[in-house]
C-alpha atoms as a PDB file:
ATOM      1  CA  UNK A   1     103.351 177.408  80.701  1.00  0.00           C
ATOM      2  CA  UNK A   2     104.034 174.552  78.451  1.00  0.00           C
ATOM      3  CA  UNK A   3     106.991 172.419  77.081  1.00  0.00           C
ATOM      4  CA  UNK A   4     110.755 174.694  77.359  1.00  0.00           C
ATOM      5  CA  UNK A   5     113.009 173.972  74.691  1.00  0.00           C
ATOM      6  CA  UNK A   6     114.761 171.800  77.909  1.00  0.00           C
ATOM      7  CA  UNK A   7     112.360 169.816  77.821  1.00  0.00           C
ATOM      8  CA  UNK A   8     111.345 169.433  74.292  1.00  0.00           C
ATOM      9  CA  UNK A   9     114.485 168.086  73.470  1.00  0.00           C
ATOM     10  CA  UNK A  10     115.229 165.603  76.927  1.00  0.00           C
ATOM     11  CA  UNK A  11     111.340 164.010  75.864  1.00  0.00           C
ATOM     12  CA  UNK A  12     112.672 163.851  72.330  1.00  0.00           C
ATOM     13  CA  UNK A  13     115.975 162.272  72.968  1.00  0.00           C
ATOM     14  CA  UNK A  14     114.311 159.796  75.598  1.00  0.00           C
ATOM     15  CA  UNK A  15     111.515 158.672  72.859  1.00  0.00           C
ATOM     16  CA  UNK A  16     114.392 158.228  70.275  1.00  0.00           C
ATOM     17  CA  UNK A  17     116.533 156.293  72.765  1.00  0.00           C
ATOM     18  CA  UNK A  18     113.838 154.026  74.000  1.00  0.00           C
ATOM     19  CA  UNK A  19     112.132 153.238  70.198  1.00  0.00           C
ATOM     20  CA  UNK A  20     116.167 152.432  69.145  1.00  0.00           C
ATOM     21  CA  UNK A  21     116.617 150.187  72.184  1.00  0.00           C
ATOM     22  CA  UNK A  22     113.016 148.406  71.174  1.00  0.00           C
ATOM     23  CA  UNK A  23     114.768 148.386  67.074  1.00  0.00           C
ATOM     24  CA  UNK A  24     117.897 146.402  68.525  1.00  0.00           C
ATOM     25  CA  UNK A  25     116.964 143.640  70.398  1.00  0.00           C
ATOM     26  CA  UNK A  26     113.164 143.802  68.290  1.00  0.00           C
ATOM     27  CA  UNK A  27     112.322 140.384  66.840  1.00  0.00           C
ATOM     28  CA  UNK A  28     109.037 139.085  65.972  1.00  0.00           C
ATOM     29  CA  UNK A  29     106.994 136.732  67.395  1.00  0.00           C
ATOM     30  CA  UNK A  30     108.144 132.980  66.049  1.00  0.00           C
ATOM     31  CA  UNK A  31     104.185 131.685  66.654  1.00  0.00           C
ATOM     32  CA  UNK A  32     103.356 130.539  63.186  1.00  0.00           C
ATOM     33  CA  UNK A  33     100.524 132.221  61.410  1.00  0.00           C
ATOM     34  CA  UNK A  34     100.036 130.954  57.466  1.00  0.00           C
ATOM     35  CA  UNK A  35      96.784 132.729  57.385  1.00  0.00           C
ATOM     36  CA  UNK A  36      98.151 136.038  58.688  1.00  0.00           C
ATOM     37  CA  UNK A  37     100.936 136.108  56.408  1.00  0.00           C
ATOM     38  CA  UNK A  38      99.052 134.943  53.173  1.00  0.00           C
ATOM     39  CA  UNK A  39      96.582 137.526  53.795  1.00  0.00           C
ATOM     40  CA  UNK A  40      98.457 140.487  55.084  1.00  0.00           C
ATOM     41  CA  UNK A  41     102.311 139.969  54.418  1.00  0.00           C
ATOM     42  CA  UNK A  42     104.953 138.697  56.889  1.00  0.00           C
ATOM     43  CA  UNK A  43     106.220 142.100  56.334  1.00  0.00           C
ATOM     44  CA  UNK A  44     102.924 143.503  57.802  1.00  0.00           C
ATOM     45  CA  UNK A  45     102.913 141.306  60.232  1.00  0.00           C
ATOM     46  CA  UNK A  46     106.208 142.130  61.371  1.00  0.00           C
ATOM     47  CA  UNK A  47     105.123 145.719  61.565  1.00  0.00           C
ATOM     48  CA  UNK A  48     102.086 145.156  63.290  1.00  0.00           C
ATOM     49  CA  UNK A  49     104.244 143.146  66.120  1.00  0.00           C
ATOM     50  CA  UNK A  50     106.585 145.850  66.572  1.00  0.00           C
ATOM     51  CA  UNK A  51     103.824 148.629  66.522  1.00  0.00           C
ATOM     52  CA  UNK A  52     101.925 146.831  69.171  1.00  0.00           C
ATOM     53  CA  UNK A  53     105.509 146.184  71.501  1.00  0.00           C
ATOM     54  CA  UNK A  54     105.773 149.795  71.275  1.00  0.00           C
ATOM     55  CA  UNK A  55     102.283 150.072  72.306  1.00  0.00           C
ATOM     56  CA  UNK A  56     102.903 147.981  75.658  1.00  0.00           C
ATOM     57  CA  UNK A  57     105.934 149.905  76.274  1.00  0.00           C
ATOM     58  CA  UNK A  58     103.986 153.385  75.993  1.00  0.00           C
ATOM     59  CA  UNK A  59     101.571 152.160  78.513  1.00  0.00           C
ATOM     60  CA  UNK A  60     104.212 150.478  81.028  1.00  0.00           C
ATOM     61  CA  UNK A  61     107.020 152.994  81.065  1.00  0.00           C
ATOM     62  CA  UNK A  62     107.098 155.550  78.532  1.00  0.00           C
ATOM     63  CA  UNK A  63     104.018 157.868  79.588  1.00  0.00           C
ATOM     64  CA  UNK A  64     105.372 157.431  83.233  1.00  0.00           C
ATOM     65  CA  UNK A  65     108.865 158.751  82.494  1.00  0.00           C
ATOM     66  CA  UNK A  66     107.202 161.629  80.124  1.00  0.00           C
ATOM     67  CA  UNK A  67     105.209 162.941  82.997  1.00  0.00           C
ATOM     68  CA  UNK A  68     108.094 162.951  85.452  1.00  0.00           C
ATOM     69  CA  UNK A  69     110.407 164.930  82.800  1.00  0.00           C
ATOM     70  CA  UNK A  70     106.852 167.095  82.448  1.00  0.00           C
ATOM     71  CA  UNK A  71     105.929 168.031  86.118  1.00  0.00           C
ATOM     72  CA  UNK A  72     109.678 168.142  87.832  1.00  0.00           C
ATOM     73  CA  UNK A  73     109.465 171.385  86.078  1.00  0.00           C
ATOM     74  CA  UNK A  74     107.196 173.448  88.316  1.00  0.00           C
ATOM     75  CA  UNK A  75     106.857 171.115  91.373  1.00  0.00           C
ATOM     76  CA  UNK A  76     108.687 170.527  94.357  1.00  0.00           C
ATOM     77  CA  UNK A  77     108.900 166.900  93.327  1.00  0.00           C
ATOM     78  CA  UNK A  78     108.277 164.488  90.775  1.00  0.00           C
ATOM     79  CA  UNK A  79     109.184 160.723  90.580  1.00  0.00           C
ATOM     80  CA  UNK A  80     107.808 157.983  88.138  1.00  0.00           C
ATOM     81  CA  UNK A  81     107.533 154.395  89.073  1.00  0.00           C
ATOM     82  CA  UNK A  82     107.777 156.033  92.708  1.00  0.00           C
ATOM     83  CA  UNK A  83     108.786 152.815  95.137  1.00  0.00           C
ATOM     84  CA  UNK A  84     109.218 154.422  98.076  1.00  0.00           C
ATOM     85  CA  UNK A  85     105.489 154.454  99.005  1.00  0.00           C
ATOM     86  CA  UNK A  86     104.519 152.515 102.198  1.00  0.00           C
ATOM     87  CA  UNK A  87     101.801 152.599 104.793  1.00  0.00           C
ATOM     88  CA  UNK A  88      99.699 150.571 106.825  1.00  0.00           C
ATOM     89  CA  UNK A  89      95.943 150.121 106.246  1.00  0.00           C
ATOM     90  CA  UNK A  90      94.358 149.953 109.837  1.00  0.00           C
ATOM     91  CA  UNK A  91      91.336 147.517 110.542  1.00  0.00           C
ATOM     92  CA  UNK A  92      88.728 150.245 110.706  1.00  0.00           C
ATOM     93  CA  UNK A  93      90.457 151.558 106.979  1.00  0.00           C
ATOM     94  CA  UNK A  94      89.862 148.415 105.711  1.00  0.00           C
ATOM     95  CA  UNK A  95      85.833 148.183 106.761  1.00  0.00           C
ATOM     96  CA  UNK A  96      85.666 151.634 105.615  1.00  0.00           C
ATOM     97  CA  UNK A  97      87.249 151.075 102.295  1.00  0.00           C
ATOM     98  CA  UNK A  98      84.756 148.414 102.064  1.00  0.00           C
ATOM     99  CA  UNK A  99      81.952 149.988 103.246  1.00  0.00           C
ATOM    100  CA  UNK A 100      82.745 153.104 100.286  1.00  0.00           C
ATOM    101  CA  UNK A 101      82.899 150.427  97.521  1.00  0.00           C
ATOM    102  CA  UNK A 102      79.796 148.471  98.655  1.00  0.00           C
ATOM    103  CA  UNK A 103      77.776 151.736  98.646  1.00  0.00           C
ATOM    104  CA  UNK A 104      79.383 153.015  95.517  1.00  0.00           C
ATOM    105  CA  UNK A 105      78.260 149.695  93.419  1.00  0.00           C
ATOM    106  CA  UNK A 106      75.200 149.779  95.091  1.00  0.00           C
ATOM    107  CA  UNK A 107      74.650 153.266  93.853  1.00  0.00           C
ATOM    108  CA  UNK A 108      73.630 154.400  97.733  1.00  0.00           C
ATOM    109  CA  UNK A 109      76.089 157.127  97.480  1.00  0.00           C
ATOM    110  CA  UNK A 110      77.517 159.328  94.988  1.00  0.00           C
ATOM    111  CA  UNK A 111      81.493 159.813  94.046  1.00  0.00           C
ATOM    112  CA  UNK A 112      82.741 162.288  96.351  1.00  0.00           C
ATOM    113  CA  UNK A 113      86.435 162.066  96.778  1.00  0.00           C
ATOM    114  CA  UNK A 114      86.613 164.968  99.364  1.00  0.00           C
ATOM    115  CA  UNK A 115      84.482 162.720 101.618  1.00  0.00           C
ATOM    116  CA  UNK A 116      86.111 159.745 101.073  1.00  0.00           C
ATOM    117  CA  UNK A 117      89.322 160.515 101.471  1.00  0.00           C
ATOM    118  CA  UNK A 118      87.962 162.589 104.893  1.00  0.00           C
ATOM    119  CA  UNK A 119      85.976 159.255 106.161  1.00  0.00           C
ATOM    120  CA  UNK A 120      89.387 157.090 105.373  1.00  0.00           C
ATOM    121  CA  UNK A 121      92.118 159.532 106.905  1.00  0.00           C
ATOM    122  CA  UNK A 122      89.701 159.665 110.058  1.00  0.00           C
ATOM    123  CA  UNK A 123      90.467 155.976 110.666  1.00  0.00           C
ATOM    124  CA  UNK A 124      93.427 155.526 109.179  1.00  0.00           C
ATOM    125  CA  UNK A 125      94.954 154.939 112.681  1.00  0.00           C
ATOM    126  CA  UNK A 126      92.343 153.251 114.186  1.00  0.00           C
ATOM    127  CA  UNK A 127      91.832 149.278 114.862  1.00  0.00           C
ATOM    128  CA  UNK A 128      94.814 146.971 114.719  1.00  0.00           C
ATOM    129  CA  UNK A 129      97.617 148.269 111.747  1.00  0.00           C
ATOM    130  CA  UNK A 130      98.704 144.762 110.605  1.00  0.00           C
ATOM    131  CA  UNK A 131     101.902 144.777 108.406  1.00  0.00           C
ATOM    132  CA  UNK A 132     103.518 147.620 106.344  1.00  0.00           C
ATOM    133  CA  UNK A 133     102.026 147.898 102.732  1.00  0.00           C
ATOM    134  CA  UNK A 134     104.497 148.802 100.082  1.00  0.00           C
ATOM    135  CA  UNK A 135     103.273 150.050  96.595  1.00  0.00           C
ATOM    136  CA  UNK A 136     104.881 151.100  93.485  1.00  0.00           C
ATOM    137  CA  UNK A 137     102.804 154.850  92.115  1.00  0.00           C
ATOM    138  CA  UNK A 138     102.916 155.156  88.478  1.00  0.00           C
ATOM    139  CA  UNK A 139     103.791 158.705  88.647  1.00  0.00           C
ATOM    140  CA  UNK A 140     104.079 160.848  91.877  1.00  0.00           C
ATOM    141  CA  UNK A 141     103.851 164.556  92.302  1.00  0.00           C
ATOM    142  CA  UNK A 142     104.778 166.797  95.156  1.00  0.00           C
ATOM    143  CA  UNK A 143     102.691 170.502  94.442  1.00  0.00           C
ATOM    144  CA  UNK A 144     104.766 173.428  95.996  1.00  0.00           C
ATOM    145  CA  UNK A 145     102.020 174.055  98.178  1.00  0.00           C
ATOM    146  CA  UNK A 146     102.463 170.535  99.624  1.00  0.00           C
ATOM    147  CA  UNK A 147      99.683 169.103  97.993  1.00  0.00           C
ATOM    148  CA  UNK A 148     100.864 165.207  97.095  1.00  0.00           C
ATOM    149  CA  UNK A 149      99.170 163.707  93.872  1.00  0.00           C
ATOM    150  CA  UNK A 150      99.322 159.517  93.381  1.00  0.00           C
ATOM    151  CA  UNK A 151      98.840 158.993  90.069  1.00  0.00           C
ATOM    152  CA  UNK A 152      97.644 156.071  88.078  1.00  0.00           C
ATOM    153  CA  UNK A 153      98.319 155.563  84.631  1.00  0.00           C
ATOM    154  CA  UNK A 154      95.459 153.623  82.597  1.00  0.00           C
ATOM    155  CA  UNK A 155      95.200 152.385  79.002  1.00  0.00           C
ATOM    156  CA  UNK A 156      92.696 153.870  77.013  1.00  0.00           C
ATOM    157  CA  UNK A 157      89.852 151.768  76.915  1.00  0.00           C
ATOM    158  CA  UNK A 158      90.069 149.893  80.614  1.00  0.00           C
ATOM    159  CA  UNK A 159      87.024 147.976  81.140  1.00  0.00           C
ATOM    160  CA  UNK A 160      84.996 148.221  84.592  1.00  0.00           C
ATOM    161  CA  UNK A 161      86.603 145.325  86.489  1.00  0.00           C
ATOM    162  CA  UNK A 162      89.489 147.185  86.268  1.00  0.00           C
ATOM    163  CA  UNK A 163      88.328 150.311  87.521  1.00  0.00           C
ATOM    164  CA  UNK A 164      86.542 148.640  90.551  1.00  0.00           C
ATOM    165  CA  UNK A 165      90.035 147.381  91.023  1.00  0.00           C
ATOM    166  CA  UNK A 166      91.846 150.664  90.312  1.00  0.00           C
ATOM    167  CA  UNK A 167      89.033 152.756  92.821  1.00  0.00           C
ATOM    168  CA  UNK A 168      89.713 150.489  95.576  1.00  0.00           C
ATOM    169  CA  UNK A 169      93.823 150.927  95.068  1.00  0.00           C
ATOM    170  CA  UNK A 170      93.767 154.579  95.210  1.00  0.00           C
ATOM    171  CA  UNK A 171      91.206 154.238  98.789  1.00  0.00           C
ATOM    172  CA  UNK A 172      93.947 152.056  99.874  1.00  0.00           C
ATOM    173  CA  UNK A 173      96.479 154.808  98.814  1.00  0.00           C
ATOM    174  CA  UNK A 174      94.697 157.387 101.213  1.00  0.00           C
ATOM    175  CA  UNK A 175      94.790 154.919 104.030  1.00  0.00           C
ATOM    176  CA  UNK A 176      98.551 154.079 103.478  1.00  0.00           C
ATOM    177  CA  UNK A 177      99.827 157.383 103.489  1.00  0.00           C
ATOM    178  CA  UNK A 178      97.268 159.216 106.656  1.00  0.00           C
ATOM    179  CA  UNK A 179      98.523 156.083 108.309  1.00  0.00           C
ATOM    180  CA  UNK A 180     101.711 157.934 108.382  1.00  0.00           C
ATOM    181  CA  UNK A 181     100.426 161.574 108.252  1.00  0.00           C
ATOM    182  CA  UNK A 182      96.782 162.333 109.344  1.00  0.00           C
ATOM    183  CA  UNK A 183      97.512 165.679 107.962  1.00  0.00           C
ATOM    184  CA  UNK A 184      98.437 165.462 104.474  1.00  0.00           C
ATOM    185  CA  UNK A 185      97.406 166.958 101.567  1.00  0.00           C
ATOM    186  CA  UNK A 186      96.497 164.066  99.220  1.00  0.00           C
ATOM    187  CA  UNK A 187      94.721 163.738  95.903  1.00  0.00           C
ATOM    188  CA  UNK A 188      94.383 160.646  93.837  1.00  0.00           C
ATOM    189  CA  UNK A 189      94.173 160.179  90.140  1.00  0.00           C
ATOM    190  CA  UNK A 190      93.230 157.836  87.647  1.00  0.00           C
ATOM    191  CA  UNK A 191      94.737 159.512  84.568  1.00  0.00           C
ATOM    192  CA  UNK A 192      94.068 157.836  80.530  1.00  0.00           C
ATOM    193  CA  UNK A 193      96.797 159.105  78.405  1.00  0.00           C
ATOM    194  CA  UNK A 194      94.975 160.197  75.422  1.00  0.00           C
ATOM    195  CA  UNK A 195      91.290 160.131  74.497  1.00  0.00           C
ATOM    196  CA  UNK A 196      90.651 157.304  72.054  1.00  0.00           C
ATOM    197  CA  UNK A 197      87.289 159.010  70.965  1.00  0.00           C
ATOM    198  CA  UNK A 198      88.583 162.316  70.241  1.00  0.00           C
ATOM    199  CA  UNK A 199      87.431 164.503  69.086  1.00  0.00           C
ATOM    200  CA  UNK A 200      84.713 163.285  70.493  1.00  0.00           C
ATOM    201  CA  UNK A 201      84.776 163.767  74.403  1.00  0.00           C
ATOM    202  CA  UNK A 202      85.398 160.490  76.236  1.00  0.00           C
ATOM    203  CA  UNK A 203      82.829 158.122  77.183  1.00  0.00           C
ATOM    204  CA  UNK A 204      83.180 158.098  80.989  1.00  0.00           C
ATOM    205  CA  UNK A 205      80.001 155.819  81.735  1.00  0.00           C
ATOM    206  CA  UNK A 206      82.414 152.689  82.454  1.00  0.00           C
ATOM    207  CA  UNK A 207      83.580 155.267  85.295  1.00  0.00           C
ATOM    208  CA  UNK A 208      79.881 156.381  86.809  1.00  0.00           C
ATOM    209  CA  UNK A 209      79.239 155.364  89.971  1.00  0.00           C
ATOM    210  CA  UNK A 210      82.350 154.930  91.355  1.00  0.00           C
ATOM    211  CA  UNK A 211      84.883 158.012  90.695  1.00  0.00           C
ATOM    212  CA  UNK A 212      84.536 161.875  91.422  1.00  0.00           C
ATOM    213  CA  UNK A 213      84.988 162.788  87.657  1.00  0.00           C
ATOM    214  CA  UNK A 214      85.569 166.132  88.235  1.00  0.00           C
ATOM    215  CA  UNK A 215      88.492 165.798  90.529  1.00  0.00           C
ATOM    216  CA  UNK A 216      89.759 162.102  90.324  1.00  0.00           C
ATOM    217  CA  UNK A 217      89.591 161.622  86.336  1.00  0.00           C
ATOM    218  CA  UNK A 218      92.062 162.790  83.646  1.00  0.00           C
ATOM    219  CA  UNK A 219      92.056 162.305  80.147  1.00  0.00           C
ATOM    220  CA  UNK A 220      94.369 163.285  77.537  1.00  0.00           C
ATOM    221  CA  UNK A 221      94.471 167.259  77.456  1.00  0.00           C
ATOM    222  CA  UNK A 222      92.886 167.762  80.504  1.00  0.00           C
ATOM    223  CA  UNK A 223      96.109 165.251  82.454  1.00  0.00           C
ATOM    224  CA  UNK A 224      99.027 166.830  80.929  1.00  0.00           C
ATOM    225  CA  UNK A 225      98.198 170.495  80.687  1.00  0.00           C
ATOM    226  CA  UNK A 226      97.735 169.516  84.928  1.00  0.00           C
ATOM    227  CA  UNK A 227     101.346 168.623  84.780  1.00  0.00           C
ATOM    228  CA  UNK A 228     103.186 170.870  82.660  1.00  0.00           C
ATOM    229  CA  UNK A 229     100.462 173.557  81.907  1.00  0.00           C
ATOM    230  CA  UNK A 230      98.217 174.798  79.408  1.00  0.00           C
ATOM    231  CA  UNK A 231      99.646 173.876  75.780  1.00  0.00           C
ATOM    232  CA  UNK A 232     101.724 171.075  77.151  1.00  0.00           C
ATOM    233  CA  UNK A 233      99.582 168.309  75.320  1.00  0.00           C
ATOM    234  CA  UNK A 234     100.047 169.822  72.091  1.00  0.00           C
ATOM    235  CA  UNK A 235     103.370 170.348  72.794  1.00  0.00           C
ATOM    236  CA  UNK A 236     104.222 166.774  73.554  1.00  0.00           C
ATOM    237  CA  UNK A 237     101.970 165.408  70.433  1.00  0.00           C
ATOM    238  CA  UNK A 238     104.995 167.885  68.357  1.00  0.00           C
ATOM    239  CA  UNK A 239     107.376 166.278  70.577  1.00  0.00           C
ATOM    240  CA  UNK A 240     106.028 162.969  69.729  1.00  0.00           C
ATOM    241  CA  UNK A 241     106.148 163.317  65.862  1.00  0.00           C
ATOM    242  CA  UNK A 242     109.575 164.917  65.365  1.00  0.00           C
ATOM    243  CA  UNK A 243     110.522 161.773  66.909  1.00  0.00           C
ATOM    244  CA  UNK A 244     108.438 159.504  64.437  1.00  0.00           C
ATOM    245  CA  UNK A 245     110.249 161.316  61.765  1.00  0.00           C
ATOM    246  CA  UNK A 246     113.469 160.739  62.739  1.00  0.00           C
ATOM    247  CA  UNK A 247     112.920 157.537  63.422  1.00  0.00           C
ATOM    248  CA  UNK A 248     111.069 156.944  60.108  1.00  0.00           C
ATOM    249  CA  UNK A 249     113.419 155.343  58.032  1.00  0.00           C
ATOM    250  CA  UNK A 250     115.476 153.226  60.601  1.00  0.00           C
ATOM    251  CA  UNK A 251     112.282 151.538  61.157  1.00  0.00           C
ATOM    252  CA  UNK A 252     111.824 151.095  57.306  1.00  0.00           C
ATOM    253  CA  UNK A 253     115.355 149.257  57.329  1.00  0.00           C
ATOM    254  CA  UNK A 254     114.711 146.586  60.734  1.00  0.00           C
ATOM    255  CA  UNK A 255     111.419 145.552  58.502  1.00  0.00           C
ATOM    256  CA  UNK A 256     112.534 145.064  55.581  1.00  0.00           C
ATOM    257  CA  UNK A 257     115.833 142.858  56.772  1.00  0.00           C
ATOM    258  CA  UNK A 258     113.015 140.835  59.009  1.00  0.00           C
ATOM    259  CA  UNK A 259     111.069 140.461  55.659  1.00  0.00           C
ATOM    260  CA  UNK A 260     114.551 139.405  53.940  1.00  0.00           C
ATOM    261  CA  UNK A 261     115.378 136.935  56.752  1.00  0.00           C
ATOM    262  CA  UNK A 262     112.047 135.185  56.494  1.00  0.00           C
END
């Protein structure tokens, strides 16, 4: 299964939509830069502003919403920028989440999110609860076998801080939610959108150490033929560039009157 003509077209529309909303209220940055523009162009410029806004707003929204469009199609559920998540992390959680990372940087045990998430759901009700946790998932899928997926969404190139950060969160996840339901069915992901090194295969080493690569990383390909099935990534990239086109010479236009204004 990949992308139905349904869906081809509700992606499309929402791309078109969102890069239009970005066109209207789009103005560039008022920072002066006399180097920049003698150099490059305050045309340029002006592109390279708006190219990068659209960048940000791939990474905070637009890849969130795509997925949920994506996997509502053959799951029981689907919901980006899922708020609705809450849980408690008990006291022996929290020296067990701590206990994972410590080993994990200390290399005195190897990824294993089977494990992990056993060790954490075994004490998720144990020790003192503390207050309710709320957390907003990036994308959130319920399988039709029951299977629930928390999904976070990562730029390309994330550096290691941030995945000690991120590894931690999605422990924490595990501990919120068997808090609440010692039984579930629950499988965290870190997924990257696209592989910057294609076609080279990605460098994971920032991720060694600390995540199950076969089962808690996705990148590119591999993340969206999970959601939609195989063929949905090439799918989307179509999806992706009859928007561009379409798009093309409206973009032209909100340049070149930022070029006349300046």
């Amino acid at each position: 299964m990949s992308l139905s003509k349904q869906q081809h077209s509700t992606i499309k529309k929402y791309l078109i939509e969102k890069i239009r909303g970005k066109l209207a209220t789009y103005n560039p940055e008022t920072n002066a830069m006399p180097f920049h523009y003698r150099l490059l162009g305050k045309d340029r410029m002006a592109l390279f502003s708006f190219v990068h806004s659209v960048n940000t707003m791939l990474g905070q929204s637009i890849f969130e919403q795509v997925g949920e469009i994506i996997a509502k199609a053959r799951n029981e559920e689907a919901k980006a920028q899922y708020k609705d998540f809450s849980g408690f992390i008990s006291k022996q959680a929290v020296l067990k989440i701590d206990e994972i990372m410590r080993e994990l940087k200390s290399a005195t045990r190897s990824p294993n999110q089977d494990k992990e998430v056993s060790e954490i759901v075994s004490v998720a009700t144990a020790g003192e609860m503390g207050k309710e946790i709320k957390k907003r998932i990036d994308l959130f899928v319920k399988a039709k076998d029951g299977t629930e997926y928390y999904i976070e969404l990562k730029t390309a190139k994330p550096n290691i801080d941030v995945f000690k950060s991120v590894k931690r969160q999605l422990l924490e996840w595990v501990a919120m939610r068997a808090s609440k339901d010692s039984n579930v069915k629950i499988k965290t992901i870190v997924a990257i959108p696209y592989n910057p090194y294609e076609p080279e295969p990605y460098e994971r080493w920032t991720l060694q150490g600390l995540f199950d690569l076969q089962h808690e990383v996705m990148v590119g390909e591999e993340f969206w033929d999970f959601l939609g099935g195989k063929g949905t990534y090439e799918d989307l990239l179509n999806v992706f560039e009859e928007a561009g086109l379409e798009l093309y010479d409206e973009i032209d236009e909100k340049m070149r009157k930022i070029k006349e204004r300046t």
